[in-house]
C-alpha atoms as a PDB file:
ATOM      1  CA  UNK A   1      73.940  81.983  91.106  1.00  0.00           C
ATOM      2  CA  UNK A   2      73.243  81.257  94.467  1.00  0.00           C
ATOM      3  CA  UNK A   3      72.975  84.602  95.591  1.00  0.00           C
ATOM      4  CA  UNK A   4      72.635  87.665  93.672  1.00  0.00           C
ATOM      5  CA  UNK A   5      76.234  89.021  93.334  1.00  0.00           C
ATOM      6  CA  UNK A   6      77.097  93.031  93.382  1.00  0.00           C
ATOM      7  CA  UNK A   7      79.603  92.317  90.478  1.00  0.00           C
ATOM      8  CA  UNK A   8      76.675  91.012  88.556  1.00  0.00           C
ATOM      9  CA  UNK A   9      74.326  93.718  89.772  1.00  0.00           C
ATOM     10  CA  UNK A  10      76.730  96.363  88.035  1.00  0.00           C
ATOM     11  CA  UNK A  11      77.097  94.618  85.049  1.00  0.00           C
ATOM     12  CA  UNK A  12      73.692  94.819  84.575  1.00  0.00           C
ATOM     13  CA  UNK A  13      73.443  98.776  85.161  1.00  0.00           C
ATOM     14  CA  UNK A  14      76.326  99.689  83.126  1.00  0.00           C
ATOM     15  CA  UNK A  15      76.737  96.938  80.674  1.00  0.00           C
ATOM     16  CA  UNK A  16      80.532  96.162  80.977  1.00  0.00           C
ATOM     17  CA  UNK A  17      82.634  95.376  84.022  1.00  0.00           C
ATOM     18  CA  UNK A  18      82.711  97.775  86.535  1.00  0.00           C
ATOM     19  CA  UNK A  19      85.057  97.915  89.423  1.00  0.00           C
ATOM     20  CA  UNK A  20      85.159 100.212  92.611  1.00  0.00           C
ATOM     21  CA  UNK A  21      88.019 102.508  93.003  1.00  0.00           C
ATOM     22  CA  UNK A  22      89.118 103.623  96.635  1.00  0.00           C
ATOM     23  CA  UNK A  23      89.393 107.462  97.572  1.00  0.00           C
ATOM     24  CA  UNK A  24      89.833 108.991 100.970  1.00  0.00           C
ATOM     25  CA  UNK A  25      89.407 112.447 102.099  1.00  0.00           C
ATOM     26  CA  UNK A  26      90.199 114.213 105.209  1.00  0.00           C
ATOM     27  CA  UNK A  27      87.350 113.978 106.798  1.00  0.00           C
ATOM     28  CA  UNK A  28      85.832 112.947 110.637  1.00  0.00           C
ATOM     29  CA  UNK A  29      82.985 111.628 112.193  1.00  0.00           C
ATOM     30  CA  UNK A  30      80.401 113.135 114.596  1.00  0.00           C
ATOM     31  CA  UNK A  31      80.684 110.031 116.808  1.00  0.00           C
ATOM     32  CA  UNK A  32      84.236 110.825 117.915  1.00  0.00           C
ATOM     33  CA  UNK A  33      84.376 114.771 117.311  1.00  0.00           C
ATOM     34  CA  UNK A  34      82.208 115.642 120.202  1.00  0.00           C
ATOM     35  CA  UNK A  35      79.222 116.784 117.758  1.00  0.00           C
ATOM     36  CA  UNK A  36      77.024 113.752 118.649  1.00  0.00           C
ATOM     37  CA  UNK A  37      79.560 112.282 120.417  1.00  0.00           C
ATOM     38  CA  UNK A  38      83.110 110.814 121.398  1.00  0.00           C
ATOM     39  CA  UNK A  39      85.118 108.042 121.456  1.00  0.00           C
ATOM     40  CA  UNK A  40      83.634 106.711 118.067  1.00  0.00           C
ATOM     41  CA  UNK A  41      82.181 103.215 117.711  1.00  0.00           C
ATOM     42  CA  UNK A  42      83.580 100.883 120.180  1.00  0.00           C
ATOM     43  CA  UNK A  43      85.255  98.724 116.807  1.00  0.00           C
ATOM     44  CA  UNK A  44      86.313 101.482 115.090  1.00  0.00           C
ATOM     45  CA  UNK A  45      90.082 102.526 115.204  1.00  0.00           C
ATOM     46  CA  UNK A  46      92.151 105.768 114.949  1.00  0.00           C
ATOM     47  CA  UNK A  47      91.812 105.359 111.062  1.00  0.00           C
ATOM     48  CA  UNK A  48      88.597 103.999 110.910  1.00  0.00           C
ATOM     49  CA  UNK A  49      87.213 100.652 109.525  1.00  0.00           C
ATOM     50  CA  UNK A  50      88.848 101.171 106.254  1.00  0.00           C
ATOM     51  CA  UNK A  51      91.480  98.169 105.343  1.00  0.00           C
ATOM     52  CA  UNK A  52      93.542  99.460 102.163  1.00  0.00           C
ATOM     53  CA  UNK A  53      93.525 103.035 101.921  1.00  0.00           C
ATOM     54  CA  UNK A  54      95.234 106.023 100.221  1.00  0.00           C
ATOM     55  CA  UNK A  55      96.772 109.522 101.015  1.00  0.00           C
ATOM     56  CA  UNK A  56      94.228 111.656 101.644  1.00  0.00           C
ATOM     57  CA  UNK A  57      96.472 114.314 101.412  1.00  0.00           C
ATOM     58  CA  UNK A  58      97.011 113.391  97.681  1.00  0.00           C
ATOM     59  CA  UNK A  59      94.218 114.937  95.208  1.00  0.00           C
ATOM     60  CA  UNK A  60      90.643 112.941  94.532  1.00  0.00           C
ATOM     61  CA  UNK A  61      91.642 112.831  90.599  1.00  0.00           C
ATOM     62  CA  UNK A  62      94.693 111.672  91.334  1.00  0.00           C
ATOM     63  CA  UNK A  63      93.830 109.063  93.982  1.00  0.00           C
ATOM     64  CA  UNK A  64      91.563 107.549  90.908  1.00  0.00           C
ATOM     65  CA  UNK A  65      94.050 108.024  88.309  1.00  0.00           C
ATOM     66  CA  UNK A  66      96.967 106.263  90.042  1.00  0.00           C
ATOM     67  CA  UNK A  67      94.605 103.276  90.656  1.00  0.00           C
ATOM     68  CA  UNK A  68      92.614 103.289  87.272  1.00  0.00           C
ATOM     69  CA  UNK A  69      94.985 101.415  85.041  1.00  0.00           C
ATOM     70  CA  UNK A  70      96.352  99.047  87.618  1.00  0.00           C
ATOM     71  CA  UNK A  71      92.674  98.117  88.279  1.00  0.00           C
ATOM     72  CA  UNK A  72      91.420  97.963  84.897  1.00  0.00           C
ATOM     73  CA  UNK A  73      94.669  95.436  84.202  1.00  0.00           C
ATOM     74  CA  UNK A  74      94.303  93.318  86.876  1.00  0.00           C
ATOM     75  CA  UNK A  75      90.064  93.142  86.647  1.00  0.00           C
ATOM     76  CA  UNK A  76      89.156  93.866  83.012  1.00  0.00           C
ATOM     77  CA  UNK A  77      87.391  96.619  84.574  1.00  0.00           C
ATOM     78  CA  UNK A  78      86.191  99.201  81.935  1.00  0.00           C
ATOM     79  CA  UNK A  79      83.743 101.408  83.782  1.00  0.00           C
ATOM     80  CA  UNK A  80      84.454 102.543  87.627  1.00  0.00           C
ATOM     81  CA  UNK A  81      83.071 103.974  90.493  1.00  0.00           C
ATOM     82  CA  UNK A  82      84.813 106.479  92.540  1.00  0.00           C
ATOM     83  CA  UNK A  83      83.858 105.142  96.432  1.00  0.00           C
ATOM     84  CA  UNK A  84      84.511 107.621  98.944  1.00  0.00           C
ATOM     85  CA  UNK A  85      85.398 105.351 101.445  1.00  0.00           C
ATOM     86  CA  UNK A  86      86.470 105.600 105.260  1.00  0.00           C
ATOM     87  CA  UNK A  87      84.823 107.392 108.181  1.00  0.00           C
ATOM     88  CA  UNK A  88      81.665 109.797 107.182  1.00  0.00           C
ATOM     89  CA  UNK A  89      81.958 111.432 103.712  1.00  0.00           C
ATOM     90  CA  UNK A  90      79.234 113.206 103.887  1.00  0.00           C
ATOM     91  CA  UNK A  91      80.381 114.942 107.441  1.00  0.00           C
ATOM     92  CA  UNK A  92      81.825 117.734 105.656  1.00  0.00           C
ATOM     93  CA  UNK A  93      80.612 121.446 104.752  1.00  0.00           C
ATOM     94  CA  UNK A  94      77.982 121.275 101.397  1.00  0.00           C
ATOM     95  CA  UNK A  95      80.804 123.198  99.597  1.00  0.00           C
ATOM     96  CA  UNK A  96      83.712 121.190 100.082  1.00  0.00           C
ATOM     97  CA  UNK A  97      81.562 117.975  99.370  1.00  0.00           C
ATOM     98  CA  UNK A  98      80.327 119.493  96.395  1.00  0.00           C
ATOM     99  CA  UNK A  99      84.362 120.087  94.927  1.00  0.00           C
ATOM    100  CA  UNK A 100      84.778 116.251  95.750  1.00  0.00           C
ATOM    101  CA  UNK A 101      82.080 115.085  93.699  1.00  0.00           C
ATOM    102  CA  UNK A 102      82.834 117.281  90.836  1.00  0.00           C
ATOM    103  CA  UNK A 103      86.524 116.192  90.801  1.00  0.00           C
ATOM    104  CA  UNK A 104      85.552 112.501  90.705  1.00  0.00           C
ATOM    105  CA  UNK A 105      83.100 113.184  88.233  1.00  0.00           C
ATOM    106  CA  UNK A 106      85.900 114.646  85.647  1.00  0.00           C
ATOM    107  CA  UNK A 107      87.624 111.539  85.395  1.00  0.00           C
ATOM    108  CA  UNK A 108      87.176 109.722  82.309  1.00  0.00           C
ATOM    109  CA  UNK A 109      85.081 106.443  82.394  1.00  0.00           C
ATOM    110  CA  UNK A 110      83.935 106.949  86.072  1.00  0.00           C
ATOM    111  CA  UNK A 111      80.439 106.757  85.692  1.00  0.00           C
ATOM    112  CA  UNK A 112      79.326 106.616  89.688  1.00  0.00           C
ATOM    113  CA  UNK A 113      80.148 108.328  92.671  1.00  0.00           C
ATOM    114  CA  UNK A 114      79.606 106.483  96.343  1.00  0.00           C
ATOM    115  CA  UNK A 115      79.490 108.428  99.789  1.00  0.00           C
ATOM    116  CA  UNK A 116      80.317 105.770 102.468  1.00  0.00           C
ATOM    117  CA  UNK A 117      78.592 107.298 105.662  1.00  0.00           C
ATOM    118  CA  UNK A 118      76.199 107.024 108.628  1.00  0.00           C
ATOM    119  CA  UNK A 119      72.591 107.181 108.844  1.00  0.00           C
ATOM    120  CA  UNK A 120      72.974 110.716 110.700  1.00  0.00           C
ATOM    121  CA  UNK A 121      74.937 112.366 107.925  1.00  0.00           C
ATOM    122  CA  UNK A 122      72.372 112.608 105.472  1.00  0.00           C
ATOM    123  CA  UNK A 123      69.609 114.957 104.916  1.00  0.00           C
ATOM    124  CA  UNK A 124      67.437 116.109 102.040  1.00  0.00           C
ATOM    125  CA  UNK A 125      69.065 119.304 101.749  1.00  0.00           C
ATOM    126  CA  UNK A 126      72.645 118.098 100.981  1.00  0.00           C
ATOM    127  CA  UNK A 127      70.769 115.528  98.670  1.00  0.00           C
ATOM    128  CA  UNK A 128      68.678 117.764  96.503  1.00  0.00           C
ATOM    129  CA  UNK A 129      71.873 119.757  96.420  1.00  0.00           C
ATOM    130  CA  UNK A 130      74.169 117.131  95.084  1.00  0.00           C
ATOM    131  CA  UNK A 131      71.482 115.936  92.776  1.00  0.00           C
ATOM    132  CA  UNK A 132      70.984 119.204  91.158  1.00  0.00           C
ATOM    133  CA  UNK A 133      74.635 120.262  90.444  1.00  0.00           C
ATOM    134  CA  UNK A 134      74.895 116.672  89.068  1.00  0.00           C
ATOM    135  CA  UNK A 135      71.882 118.214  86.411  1.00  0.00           C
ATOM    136  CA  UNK A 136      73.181 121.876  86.341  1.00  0.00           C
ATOM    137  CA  UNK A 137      76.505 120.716  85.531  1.00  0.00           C
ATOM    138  CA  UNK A 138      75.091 117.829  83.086  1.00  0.00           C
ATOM    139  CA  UNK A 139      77.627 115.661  85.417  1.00  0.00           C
ATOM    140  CA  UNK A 140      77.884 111.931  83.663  1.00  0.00           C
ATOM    141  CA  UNK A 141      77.536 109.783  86.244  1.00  0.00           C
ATOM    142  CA  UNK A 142      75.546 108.585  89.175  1.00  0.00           C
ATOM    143  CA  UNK A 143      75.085 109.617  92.802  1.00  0.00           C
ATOM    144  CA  UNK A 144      75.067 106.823  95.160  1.00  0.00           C
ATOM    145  CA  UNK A 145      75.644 105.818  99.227  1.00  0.00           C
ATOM    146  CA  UNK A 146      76.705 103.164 101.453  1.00  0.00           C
ATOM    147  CA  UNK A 147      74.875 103.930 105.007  1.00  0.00           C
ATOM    148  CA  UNK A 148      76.891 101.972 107.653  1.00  0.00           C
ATOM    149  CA  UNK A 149      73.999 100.370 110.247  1.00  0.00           C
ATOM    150  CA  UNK A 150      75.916  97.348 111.022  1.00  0.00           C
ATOM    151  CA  UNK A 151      72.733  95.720 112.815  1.00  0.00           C
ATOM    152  CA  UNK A 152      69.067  96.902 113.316  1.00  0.00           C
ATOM    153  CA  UNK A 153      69.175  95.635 116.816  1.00  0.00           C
ATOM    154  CA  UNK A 154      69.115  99.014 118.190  1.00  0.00           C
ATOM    155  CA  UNK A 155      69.992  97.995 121.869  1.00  0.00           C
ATOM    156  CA  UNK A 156      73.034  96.500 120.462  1.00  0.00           C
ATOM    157  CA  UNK A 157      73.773  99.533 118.733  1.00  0.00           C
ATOM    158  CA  UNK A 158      73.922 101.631 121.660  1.00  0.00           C
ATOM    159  CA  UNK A 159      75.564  98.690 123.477  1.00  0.00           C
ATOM    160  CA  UNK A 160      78.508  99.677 120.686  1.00  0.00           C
ATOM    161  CA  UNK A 161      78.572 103.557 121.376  1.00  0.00           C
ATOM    162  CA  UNK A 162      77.329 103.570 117.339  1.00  0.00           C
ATOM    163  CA  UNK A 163      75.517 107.163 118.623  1.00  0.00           C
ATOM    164  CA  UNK A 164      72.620 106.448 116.395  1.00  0.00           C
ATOM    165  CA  UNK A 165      69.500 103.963 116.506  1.00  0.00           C
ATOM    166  CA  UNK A 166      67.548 102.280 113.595  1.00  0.00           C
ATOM    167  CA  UNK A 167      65.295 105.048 113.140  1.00  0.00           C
ATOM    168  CA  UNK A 168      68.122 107.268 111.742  1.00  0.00           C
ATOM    169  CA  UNK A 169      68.443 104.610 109.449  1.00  0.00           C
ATOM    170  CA  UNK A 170      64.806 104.296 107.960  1.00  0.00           C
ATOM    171  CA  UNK A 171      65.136 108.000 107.883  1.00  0.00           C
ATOM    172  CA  UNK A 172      68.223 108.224 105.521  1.00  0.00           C
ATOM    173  CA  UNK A 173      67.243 105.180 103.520  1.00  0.00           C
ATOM    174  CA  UNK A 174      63.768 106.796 103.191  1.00  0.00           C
ATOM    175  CA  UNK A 175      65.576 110.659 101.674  1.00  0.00           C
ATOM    176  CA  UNK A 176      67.614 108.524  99.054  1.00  0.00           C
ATOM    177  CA  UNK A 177      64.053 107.090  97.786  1.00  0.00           C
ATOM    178  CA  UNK A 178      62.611 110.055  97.938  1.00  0.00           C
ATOM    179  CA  UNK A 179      65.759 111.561  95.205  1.00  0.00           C
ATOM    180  CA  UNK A 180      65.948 108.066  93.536  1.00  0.00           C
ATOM    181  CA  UNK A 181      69.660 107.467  94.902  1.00  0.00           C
ATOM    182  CA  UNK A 182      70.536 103.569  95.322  1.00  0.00           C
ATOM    183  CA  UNK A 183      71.472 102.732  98.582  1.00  0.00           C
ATOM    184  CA  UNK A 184      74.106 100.089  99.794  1.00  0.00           C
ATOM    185  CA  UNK A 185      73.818  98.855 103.293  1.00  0.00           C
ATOM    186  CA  UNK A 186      76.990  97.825 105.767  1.00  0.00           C
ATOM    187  CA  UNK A 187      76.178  95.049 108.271  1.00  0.00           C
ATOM    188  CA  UNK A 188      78.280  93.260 110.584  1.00  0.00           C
ATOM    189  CA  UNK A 189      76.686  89.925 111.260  1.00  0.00           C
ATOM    190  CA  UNK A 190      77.695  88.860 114.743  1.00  0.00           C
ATOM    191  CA  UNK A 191      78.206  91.978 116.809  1.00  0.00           C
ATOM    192  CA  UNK A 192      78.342  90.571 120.491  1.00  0.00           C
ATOM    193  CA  UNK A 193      74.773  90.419 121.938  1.00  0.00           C
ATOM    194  CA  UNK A 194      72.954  89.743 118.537  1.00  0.00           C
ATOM    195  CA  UNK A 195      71.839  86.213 117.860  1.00  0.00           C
ATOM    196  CA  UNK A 196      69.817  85.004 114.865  1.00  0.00           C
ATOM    197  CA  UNK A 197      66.616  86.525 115.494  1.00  0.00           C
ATOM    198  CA  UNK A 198      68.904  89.870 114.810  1.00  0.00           C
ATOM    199  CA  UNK A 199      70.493  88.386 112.109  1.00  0.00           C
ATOM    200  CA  UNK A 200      66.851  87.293 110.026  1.00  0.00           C
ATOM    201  CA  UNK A 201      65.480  91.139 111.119  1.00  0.00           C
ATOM    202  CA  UNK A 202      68.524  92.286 109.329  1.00  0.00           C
ATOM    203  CA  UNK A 203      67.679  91.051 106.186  1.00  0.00           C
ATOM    204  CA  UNK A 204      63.575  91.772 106.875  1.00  0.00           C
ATOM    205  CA  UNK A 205      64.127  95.331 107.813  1.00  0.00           C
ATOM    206  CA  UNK A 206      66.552  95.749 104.236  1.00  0.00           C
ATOM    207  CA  UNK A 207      64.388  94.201 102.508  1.00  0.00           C
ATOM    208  CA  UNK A 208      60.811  95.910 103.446  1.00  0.00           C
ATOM    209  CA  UNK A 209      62.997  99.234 102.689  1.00  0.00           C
ATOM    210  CA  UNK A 210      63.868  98.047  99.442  1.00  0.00           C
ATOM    211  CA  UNK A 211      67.418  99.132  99.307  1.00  0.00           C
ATOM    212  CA  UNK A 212      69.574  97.944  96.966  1.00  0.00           C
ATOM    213  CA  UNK A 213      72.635  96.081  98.352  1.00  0.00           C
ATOM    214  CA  UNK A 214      74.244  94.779 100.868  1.00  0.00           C
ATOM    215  CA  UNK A 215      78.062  94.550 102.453  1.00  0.00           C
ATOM    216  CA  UNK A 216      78.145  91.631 105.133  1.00  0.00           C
ATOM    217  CA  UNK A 217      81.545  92.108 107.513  1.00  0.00           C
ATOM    218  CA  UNK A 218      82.554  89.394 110.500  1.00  0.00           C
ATOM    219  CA  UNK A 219      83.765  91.456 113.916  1.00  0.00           C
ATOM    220  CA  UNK A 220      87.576  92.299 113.229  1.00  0.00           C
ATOM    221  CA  UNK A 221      89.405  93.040 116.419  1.00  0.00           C
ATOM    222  CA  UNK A 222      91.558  96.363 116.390  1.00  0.00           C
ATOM    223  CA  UNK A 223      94.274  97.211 118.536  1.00  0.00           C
ATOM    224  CA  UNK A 224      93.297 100.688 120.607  1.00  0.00           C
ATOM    225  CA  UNK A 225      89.367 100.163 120.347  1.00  0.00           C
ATOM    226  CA  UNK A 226      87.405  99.853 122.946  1.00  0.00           C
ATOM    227  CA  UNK A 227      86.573  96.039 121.770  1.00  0.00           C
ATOM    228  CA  UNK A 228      90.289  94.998 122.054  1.00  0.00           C
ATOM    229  CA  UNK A 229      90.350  96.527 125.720  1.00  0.00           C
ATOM    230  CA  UNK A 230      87.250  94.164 126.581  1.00  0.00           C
ATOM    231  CA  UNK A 231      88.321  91.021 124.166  1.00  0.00           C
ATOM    232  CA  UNK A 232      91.302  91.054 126.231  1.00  0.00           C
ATOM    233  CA  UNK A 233      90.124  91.242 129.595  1.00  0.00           C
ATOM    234  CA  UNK A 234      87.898  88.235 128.160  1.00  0.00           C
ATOM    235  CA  UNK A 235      84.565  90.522 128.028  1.00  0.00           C
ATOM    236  CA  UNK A 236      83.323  90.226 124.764  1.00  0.00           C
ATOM    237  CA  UNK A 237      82.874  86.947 123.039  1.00  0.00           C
ATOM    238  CA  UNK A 238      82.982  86.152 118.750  1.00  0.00           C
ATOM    239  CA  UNK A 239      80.767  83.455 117.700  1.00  0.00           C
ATOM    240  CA  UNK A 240      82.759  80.648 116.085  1.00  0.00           C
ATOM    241  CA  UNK A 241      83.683  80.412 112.420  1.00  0.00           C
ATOM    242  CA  UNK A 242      80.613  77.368 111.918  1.00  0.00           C
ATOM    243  CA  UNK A 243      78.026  80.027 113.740  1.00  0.00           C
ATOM    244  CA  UNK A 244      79.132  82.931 111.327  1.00  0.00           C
ATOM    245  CA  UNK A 245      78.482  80.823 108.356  1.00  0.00           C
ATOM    246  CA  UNK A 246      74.969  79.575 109.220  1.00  0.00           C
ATOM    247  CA  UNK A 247      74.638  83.425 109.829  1.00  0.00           C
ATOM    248  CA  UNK A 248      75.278  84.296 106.224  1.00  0.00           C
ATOM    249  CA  UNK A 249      72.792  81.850 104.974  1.00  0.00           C
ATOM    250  CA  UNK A 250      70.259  82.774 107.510  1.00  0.00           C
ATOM    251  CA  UNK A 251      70.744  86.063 106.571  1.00  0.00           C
ATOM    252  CA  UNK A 252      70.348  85.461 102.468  1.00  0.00           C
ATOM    253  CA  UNK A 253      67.252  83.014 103.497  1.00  0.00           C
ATOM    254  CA  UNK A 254      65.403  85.980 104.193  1.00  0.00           C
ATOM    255  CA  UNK A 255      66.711  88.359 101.666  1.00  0.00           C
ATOM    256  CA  UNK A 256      65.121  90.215  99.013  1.00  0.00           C
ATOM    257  CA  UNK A 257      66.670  88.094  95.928  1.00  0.00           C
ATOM    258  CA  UNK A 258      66.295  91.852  94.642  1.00  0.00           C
ATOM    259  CA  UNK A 259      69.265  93.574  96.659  1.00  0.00           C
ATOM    260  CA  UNK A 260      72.353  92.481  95.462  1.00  0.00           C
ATOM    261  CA  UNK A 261      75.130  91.516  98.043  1.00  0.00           C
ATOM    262  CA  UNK A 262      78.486  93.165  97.586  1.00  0.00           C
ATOM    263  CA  UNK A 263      80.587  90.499  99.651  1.00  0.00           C
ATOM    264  CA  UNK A 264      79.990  88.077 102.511  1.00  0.00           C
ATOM    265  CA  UNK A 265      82.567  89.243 104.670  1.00  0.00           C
ATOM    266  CA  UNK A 266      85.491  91.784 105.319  1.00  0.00           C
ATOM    267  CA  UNK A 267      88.893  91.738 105.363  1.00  0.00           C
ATOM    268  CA  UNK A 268      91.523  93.178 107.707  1.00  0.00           C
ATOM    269  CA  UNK A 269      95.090  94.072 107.435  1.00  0.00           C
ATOM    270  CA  UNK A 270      97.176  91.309 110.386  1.00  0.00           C
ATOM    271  CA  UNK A 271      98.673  94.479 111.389  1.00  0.00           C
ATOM    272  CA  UNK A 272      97.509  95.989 114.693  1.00  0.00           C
ATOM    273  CA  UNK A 273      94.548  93.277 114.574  1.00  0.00           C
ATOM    274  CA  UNK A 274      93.837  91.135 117.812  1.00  0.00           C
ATOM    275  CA  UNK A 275      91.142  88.921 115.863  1.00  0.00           C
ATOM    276  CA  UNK A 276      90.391  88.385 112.177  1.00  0.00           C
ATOM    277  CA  UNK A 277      88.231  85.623 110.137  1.00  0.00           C
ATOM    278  CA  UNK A 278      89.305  83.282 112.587  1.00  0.00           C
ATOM    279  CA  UNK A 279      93.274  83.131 111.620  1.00  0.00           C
ATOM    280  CA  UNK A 280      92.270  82.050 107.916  1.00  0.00           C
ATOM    281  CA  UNK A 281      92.020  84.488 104.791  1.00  0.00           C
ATOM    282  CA  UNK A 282      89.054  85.582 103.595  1.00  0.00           C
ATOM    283  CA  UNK A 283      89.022  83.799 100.565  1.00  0.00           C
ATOM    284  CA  UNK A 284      89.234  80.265 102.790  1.00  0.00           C
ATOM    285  CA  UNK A 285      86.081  81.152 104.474  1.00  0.00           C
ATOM    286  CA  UNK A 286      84.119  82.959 101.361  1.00  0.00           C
ATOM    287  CA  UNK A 287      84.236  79.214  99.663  1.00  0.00           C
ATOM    288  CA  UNK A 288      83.781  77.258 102.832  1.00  0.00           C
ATOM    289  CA  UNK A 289      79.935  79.553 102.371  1.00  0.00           C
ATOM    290  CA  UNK A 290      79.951  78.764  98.647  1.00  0.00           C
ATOM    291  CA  UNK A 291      80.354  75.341  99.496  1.00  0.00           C
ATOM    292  CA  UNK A 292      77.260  75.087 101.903  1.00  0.00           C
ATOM    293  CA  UNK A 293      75.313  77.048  99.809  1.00  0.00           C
ATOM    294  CA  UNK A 294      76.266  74.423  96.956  1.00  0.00           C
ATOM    295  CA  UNK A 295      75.799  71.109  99.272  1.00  0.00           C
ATOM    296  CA  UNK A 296      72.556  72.269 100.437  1.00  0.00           C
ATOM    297  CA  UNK A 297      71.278  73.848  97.492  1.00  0.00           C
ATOM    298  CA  UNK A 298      70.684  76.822  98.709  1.00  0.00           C
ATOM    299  CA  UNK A 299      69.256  80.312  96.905  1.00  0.00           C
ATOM    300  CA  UNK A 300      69.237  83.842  98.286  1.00  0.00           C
ATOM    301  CA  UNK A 301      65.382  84.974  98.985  1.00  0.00           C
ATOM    302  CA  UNK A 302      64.025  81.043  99.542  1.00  0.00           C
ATOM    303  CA  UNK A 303      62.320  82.681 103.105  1.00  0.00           C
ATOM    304  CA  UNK A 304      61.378  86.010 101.112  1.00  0.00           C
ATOM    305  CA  UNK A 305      57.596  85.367 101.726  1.00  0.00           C
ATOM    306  CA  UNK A 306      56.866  87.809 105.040  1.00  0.00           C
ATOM    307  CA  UNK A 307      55.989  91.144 103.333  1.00  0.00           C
ATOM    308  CA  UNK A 308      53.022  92.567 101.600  1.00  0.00           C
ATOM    309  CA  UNK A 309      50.487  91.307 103.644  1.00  0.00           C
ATOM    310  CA  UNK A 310      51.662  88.110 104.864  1.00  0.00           C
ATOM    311  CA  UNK A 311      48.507  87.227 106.675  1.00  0.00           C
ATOM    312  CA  UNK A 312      46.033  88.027 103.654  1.00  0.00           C
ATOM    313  CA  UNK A 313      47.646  85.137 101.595  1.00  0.00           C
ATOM    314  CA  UNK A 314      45.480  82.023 102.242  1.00  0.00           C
ATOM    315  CA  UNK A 315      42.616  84.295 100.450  1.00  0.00           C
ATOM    316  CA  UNK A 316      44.749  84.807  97.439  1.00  0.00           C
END
């Protein structure tokens, strides 16, 4: 492989093919609620960055029984994992978080449940809590999260209105260590202002933390943002399809060959979207990067050589 695929990465933890099911709840985000902050991230729409979604108003066991079957048809999926998905899942009262996990718990063959969230909506209170009604009520599964950073360049994100820095970040990544819960990383790759120094301290700043994978996303253009108000008064400019791709690999150079990498970029529905992947599907551009990574024989980690001690080497 030339990089070290989620897929792969979940195989390996739960032996057979497991497969993420979607779930949203009503929930908000302290960026646009007036708590930390309003007007949410300047790419973030109305309902959030989420691309296929469900009712929230329908039931968490029934938003991952309606999808189960379908999935496990269509994927040969046999274990899943419940992903609590758009906006911040963990915003929510310790109570009402707690029902959530125990409902997605109950369903048969789910064996892992994933908070989507920011860096700011974790502590080690609602932790330890979660973790020990997962052991008082001998739950079968796993805790995880998905921390939403996007890039480490902390000018940039408060260039974006993100309403956190990187240090929130180290500090959530740091309470999932400390409680032994893997940690999955969202970064968007070419937010405007970041250029490949950004892109290579991405992957060094993951990697020193040691978490454990990765979702890369290209800027996606929604209608009523704050980014589709400046990309059409000609304010903000997206590197070009060629430049996003020599991100990727720059990015994987430098990678832990450790973390595994749940997809090299997003999708978005054409829908109420200004800009997307350049006018081509995803797919087209996810092999136009497996095909550079194959002509150039490339492998994830190849620049993984700048931590423990870098300098001390040459006496080694």
């Amino acid at each position: 492989m030339r990089y070290y695929k989620y897929s792969e990465h979940l195989k390996n933890k739960y032996g057979v093919k497991t497969y993420k099911i979607p779930v949203n709840i009503k929930v908000s985000c302290p960026n646009r609620d007036g708590n930390l902050g309003r007007g949410g991230c300047y790419f973030c729409g109305e309902s959030g960055a989420v691309f296929e979604s469900n009712d929230y108003e329908q039931d968490v066991i029934t938003q991952i029984e309606s999808l189960k079957e379908n999935i496990s048809n269509k994927y040969n999926a046999e274990k899943f994992i419940a992903y609590f998905q758009n906006f911040s899942n963990t915003y929510l009262p310790l109570d009402i978080l707690k029902q959530h996990l125990q409902k997605a718990a109950s369903v048969k063959d789910v064996v892992e449940v994933c908070f989507s969230t920011r860096p700011d909506c974790i502590n080690e209170y609602y932790i330890e809590e979660l973790t020990n009604l997962i052991e008082r009520k001998n739950l079968d599964i796993n805790l995880t999260l998905e921390l939403g950073l996007q890039t480490v360049n902390y000018h940039t994100l408060n260039k974006v209105n993100r309403g956190h820095s990187l240090a929130e970040f180290i500090d959530a990544v740091l309470t999932a260590h400390k409680f032994e819960i893997d940690t999955g990383v969202h970064l968007i790759l070419n937010l405007p202002g970041d250029e490949k120094q950004d892109v290579i301290e991405n992957a060094k700043v993951l990697s020193a933390l040691k978490v454990d994978n990765v979702k890369l996303h290209a800027l996606y253009i929604r209608e009523n943002t704050q980014f589709a108000e400046m990309y059409q008064k000609g304010q903000i400019k997206i590197c070009s399809k060629e430049d996003y791709i020599k991100r990727v690999l720059t990015f994987l150079k430098y990678l832990s060959p450790e973390i595994a990498v749940q997809r090299l970029l997003g999708r978005a529905p054409e829908d109420k979207t200004l800009f997307v992947n350049w006018g081509k599907h995803w797919a087209q551009i996810h092999q136009m990067i497996l095909n550079r990574m194959n002509r150039i024989d490339f492998q994830q980690g190849s620049g993984y050589n700048y931590l423990d001690g870098k300098a001390l080497k040459k006496f080694l």
